[in-house]
C-alpha atoms as a PDB file:
ATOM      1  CA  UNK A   1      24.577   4.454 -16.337  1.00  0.00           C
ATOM      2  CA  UNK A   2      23.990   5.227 -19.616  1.00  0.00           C
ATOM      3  CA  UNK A   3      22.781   8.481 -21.657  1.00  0.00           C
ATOM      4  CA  UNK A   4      19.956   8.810 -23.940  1.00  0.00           C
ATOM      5  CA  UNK A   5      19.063  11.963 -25.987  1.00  0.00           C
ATOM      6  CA  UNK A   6      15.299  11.980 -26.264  1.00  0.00           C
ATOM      7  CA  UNK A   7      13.428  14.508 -28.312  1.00  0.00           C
ATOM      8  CA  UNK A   8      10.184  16.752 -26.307  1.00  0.00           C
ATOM      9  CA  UNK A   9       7.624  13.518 -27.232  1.00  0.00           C
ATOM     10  CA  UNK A  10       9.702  11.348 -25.469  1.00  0.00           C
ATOM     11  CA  UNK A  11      10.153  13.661 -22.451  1.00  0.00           C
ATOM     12  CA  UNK A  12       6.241  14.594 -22.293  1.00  0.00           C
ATOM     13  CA  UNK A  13       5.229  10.944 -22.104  1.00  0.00           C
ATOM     14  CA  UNK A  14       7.743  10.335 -19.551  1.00  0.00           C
ATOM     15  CA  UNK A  15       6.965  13.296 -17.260  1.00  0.00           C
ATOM     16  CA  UNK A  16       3.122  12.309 -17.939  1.00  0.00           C
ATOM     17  CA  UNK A  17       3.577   8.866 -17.011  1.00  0.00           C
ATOM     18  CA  UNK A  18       6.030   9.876 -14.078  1.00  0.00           C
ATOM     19  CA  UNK A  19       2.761  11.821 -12.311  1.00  0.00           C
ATOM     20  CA  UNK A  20       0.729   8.562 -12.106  1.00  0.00           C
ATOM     21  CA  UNK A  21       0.000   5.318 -15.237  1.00  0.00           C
ATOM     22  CA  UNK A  22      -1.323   6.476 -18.409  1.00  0.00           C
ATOM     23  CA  UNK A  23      -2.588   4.569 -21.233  1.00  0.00           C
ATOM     24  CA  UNK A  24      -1.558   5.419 -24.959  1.00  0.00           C
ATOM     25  CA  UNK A  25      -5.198   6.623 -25.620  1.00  0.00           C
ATOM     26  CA  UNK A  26      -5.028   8.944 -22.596  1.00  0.00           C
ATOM     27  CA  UNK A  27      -1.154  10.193 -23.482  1.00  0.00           C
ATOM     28  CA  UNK A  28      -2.622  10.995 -27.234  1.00  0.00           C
ATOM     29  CA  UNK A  29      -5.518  12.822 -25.424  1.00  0.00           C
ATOM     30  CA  UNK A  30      -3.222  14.670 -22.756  1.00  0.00           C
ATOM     31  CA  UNK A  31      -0.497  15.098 -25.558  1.00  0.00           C
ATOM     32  CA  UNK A  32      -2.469  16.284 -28.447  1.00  0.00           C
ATOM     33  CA  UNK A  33      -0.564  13.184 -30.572  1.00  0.00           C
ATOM     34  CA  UNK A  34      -2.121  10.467 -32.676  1.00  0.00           C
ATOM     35  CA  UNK A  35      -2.456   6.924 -31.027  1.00  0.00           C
ATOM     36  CA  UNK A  36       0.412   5.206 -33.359  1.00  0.00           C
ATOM     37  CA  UNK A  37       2.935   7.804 -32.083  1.00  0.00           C
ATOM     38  CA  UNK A  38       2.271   7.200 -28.670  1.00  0.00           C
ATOM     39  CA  UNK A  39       2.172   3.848 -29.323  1.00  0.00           C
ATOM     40  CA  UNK A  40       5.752   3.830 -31.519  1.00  0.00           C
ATOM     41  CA  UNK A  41       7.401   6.114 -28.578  1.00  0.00           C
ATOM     42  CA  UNK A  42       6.106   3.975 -25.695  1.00  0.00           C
ATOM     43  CA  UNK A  43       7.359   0.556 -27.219  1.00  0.00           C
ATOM     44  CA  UNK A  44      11.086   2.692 -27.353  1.00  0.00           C
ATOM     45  CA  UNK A  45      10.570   4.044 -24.323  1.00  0.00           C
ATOM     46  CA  UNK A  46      10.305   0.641 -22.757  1.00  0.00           C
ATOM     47  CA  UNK A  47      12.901  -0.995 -25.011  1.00  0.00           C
ATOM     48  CA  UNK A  48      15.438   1.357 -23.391  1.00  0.00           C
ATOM     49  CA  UNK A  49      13.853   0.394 -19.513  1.00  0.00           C
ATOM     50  CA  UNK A  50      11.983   4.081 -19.284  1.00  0.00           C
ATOM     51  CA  UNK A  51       8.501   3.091 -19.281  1.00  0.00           C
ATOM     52  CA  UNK A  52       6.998  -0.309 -17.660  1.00  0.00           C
ATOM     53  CA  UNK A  53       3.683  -1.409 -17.994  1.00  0.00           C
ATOM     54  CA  UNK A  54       1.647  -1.904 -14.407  1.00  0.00           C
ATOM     55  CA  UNK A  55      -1.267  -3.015 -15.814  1.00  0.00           C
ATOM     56  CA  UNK A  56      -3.043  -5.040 -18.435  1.00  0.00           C
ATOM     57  CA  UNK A  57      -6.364  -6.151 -18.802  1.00  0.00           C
ATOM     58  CA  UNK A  58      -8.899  -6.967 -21.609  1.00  0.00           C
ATOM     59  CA  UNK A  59     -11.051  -3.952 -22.284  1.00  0.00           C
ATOM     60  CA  UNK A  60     -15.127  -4.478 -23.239  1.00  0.00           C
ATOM     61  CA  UNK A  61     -14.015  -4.072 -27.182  1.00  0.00           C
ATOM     62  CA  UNK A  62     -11.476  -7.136 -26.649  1.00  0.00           C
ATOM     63  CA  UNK A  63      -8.297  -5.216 -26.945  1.00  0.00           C
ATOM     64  CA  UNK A  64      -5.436  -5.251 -24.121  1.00  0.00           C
ATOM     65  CA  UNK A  65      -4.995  -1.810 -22.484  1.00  0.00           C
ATOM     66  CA  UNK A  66      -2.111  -1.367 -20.438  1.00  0.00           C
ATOM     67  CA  UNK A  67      -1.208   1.391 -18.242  1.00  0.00           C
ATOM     68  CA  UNK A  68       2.156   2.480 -18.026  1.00  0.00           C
ATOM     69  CA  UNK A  69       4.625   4.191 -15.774  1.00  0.00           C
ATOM     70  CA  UNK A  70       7.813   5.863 -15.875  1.00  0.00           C
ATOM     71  CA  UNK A  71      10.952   4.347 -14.828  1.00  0.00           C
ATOM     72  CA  UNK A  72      13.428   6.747 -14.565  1.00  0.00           C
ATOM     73  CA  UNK A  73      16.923   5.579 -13.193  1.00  0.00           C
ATOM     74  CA  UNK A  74      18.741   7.394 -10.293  1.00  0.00           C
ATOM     75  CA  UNK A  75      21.955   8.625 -10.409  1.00  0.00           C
ATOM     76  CA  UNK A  76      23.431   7.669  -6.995  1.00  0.00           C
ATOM     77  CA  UNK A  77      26.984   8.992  -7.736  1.00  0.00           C
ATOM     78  CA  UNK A  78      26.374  11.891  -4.747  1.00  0.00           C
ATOM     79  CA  UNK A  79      24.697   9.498  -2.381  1.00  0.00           C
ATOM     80  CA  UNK A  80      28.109   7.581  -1.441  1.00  0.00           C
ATOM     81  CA  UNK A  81      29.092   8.355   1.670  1.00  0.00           C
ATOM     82  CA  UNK A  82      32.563  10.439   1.661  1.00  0.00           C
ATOM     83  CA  UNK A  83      35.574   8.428   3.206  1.00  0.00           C
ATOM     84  CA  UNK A  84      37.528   9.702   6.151  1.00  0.00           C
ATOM     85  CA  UNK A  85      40.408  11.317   5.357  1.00  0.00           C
ATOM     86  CA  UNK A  86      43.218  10.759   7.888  1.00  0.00           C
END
């Protein structure tokens, strides 16, 4: 598994996104940031397999909004079952 330092923007629109799907407009609500930020940190955030999109669909104005939704990976290193010892 690998480690990633993310800054508090990354880790707000991953703990918003990890409650239920979000689009960027309602992450720059929620977060108080402007649409391009959101934007710029969700494209990273799914370039390093953090954030998927669930949905898509043409809004009335033409443009695609997608909803996305935090992927977080799970460390299963304490989930192996112990060995016997003998």
């Amino acid at each position: 598994m690998v480690e990633v330092d993310l800054d508090a923007t990354a880790k707000d629109i991953l703990l918003a996104t990890l409650a239920s799907p979000k689009t960027s407009i309602e992450l720059s609500r929620i977060l108080g940031l402007s649409g391009s930020v959101v934007v710029d940190y969700l494209e990273l955030l799914e370039r390093l397999g953090l954030v998927h999109v669930v949905l898509s669909y043409f809004g009335q104005n033409g443009r695609v909004v997608r909803y996305y939704e935090a992927d977080l990976p799970v460390d299963e290193t304490d989930l192996k079952p112990e060995e016997p010892t003998s």
